[in-house]
N, C-alpha and C. Protein backbone atom coordinates (compact mmCIF):
# COMPACT_ATOMS: atom_id res chain seq x y z
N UNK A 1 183.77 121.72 163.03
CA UNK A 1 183.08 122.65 163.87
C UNK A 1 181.61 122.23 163.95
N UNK A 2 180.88 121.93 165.33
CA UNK A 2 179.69 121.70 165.42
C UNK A 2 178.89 122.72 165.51
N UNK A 3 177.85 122.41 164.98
CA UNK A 3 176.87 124.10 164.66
C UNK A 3 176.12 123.63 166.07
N UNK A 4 175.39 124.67 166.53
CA UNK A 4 174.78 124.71 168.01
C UNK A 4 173.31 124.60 167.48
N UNK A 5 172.67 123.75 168.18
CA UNK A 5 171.37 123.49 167.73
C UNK A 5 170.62 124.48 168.35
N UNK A 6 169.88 124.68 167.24
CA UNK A 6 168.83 125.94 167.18
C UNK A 6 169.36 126.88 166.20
N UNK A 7 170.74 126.91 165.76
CA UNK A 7 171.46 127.90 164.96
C UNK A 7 170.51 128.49 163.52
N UNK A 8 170.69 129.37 162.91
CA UNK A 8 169.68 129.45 161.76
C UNK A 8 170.64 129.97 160.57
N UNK A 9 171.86 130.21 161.21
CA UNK A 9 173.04 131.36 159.80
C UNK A 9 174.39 130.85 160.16
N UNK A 10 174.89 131.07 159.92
CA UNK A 10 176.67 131.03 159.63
C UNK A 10 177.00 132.57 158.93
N UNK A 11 177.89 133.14 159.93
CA UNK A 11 178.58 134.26 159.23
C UNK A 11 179.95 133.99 159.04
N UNK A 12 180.18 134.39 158.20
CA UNK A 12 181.74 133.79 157.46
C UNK A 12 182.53 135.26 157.49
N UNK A 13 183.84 135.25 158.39
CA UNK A 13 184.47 136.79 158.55
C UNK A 13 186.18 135.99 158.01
N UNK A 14 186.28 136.78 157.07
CA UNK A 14 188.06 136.26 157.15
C UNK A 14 188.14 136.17 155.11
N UNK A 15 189.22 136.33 154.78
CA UNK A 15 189.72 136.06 153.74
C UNK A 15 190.86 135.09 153.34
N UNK A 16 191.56 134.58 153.80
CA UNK A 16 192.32 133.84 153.87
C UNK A 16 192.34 132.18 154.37
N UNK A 17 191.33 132.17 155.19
CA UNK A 17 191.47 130.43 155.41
C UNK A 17 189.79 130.48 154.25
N UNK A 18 189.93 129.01 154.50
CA UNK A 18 188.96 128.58 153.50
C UNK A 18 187.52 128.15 154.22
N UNK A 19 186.12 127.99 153.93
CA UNK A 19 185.58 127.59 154.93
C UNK A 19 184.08 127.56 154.03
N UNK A 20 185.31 126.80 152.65
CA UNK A 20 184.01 125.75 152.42
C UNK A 20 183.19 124.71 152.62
N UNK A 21 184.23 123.92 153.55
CA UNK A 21 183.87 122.81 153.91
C UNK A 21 182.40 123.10 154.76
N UNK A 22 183.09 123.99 155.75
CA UNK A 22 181.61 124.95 156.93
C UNK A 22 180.65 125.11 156.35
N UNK A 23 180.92 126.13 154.96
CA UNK A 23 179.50 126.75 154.19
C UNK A 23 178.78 124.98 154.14
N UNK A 24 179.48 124.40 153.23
CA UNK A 24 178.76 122.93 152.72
C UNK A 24 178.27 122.13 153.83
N UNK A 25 178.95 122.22 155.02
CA UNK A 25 177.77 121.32 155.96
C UNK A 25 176.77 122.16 156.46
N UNK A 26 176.84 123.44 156.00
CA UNK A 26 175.57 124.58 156.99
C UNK A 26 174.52 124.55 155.80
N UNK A 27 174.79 124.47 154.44
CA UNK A 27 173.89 124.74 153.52
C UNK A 27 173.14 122.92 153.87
N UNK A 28 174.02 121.85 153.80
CA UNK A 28 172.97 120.86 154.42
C UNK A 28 171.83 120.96 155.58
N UNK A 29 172.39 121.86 156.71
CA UNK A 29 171.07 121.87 157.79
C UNK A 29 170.44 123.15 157.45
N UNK A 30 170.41 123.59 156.03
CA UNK A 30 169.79 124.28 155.56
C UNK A 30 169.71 126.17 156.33
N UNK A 31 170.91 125.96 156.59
CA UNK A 31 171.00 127.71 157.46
C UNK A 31 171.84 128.63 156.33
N UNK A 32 170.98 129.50 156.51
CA UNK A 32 171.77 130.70 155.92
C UNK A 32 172.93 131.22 156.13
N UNK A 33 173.55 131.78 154.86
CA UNK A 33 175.42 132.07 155.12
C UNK A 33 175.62 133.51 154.97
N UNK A 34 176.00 133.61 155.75
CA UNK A 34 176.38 135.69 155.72
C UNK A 34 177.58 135.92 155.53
N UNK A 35 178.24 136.54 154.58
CA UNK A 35 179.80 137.03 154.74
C UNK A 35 180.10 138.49 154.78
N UNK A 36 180.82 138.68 155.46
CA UNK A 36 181.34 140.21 155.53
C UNK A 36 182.69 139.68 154.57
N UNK A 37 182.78 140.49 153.53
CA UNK A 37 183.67 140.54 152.62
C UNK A 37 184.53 142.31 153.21
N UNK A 38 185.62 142.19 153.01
CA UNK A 38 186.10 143.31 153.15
C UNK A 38 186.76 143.49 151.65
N UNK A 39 186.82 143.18 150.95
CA UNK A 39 187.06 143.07 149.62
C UNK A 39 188.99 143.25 149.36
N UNK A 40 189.42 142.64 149.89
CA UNK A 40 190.48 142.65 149.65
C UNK A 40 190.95 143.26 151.02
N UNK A 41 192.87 142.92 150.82
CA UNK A 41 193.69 143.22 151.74
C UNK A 41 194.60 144.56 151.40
N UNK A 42 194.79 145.34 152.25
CA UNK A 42 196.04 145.89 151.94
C UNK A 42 197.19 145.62 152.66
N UNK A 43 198.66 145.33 151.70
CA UNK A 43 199.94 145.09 152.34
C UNK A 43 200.73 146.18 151.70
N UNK A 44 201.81 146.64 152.48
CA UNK A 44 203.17 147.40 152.27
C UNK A 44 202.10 148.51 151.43
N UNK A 45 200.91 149.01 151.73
CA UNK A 45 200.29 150.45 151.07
C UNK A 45 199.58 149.67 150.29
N UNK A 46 199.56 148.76 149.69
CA UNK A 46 199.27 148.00 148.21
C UNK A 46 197.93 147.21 148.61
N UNK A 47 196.62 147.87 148.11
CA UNK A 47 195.82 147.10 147.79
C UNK A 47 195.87 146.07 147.11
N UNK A 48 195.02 144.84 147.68
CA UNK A 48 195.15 143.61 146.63
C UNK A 48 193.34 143.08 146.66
N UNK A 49 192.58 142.89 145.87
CA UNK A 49 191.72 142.65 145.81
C UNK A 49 191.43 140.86 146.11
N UNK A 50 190.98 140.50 146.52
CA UNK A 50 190.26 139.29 146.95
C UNK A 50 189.10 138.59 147.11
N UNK A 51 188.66 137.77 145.98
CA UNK A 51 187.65 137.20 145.95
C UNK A 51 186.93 136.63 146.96
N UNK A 52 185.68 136.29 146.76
CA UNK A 52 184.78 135.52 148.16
C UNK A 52 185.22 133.69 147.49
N UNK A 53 185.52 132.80 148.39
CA UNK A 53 185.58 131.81 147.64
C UNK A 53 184.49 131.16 148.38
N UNK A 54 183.74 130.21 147.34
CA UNK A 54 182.74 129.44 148.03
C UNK A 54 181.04 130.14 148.26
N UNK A 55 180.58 131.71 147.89
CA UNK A 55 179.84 132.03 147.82
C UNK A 55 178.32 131.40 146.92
N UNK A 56 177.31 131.33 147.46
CA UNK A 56 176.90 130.42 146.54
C UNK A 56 175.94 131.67 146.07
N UNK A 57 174.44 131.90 145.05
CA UNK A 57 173.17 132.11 144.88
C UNK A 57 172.40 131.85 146.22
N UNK A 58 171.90 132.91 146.67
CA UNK A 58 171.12 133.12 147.74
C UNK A 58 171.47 133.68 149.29
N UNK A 59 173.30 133.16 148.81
CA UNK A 59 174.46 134.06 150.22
C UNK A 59 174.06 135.33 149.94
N UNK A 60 174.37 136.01 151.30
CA UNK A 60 174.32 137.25 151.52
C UNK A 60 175.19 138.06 151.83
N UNK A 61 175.74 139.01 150.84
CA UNK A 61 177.35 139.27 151.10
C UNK A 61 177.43 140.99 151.22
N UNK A 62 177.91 141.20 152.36
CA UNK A 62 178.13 142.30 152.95
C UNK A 62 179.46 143.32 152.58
N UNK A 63 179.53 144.20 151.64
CA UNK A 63 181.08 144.30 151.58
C UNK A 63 181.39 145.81 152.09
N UNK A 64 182.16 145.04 153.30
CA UNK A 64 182.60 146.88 154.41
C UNK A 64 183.92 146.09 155.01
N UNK A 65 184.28 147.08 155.63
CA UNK A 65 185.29 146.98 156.59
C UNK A 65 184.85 146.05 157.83
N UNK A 66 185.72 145.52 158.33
CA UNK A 66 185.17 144.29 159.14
C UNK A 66 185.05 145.00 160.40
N UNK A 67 185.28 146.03 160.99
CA UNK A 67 185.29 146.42 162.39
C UNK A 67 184.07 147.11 162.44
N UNK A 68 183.80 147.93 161.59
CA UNK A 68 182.46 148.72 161.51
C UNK A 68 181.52 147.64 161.09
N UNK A 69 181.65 146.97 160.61
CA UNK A 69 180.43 145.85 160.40
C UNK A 69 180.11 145.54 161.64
N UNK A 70 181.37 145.30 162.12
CA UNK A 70 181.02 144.03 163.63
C UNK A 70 180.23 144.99 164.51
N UNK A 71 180.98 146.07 165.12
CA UNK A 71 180.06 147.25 165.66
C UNK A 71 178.45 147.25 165.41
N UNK A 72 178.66 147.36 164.10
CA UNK A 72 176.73 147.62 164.17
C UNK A 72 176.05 146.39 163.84
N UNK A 73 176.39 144.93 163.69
CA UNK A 73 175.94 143.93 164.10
C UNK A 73 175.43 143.75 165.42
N UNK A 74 176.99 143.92 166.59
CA UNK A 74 176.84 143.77 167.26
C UNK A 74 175.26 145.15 168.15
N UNK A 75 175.50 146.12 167.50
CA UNK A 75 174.38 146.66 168.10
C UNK A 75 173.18 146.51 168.13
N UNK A 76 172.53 145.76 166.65
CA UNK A 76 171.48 145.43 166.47
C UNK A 76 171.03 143.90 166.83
N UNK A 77 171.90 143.32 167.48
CA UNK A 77 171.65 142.40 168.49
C UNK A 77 171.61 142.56 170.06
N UNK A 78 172.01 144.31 170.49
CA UNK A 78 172.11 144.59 171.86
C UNK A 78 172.97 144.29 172.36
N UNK A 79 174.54 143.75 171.76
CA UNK A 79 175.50 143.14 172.31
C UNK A 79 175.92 143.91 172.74
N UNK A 80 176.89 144.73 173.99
CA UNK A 80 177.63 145.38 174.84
C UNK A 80 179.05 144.98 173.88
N UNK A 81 180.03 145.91 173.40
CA UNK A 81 181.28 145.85 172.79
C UNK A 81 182.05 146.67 173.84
């Protein structure tokens, strides 16, 4: 994945694929990493808790529900949802 020049962050949304490789070439052009952690999944009723993998010292980790995050991201950028 090519980062878009001018970029300054990487937000990392998802628990399941991996995307260290991403964090490690973004921490080279020196941009900041944001994750919305939702802290786990629930299946069949059953919470399961789930680690951040790849978080480093100095990430910034958000832990909510991913739809209400996105919502008020998206608002405080003026984005139309």
């Amino acid at each position: 994945m090519p980062f878009p020049a001018g970029a300054k962050s990487v937000l990392v949304i998802g628990l399941h694929a991996d995307h260290r490789n991403v964090q490690a070439r973004a921490r080279e052009l020196g941009l900041k990493i944001f994750y919305l952690d939702t802290e786990g999944v629930t299946e069949n009723g059953v919470h399961q808790a789930y680690p951040i993998e790849g978080a480093r010292e100095g990430d910034v980790v958000v832990r909510t529900e991913a739809i209400p995050a996105l919502r008020r991201l998206a608002q405080l950028l003026n984005v139309n949802t």
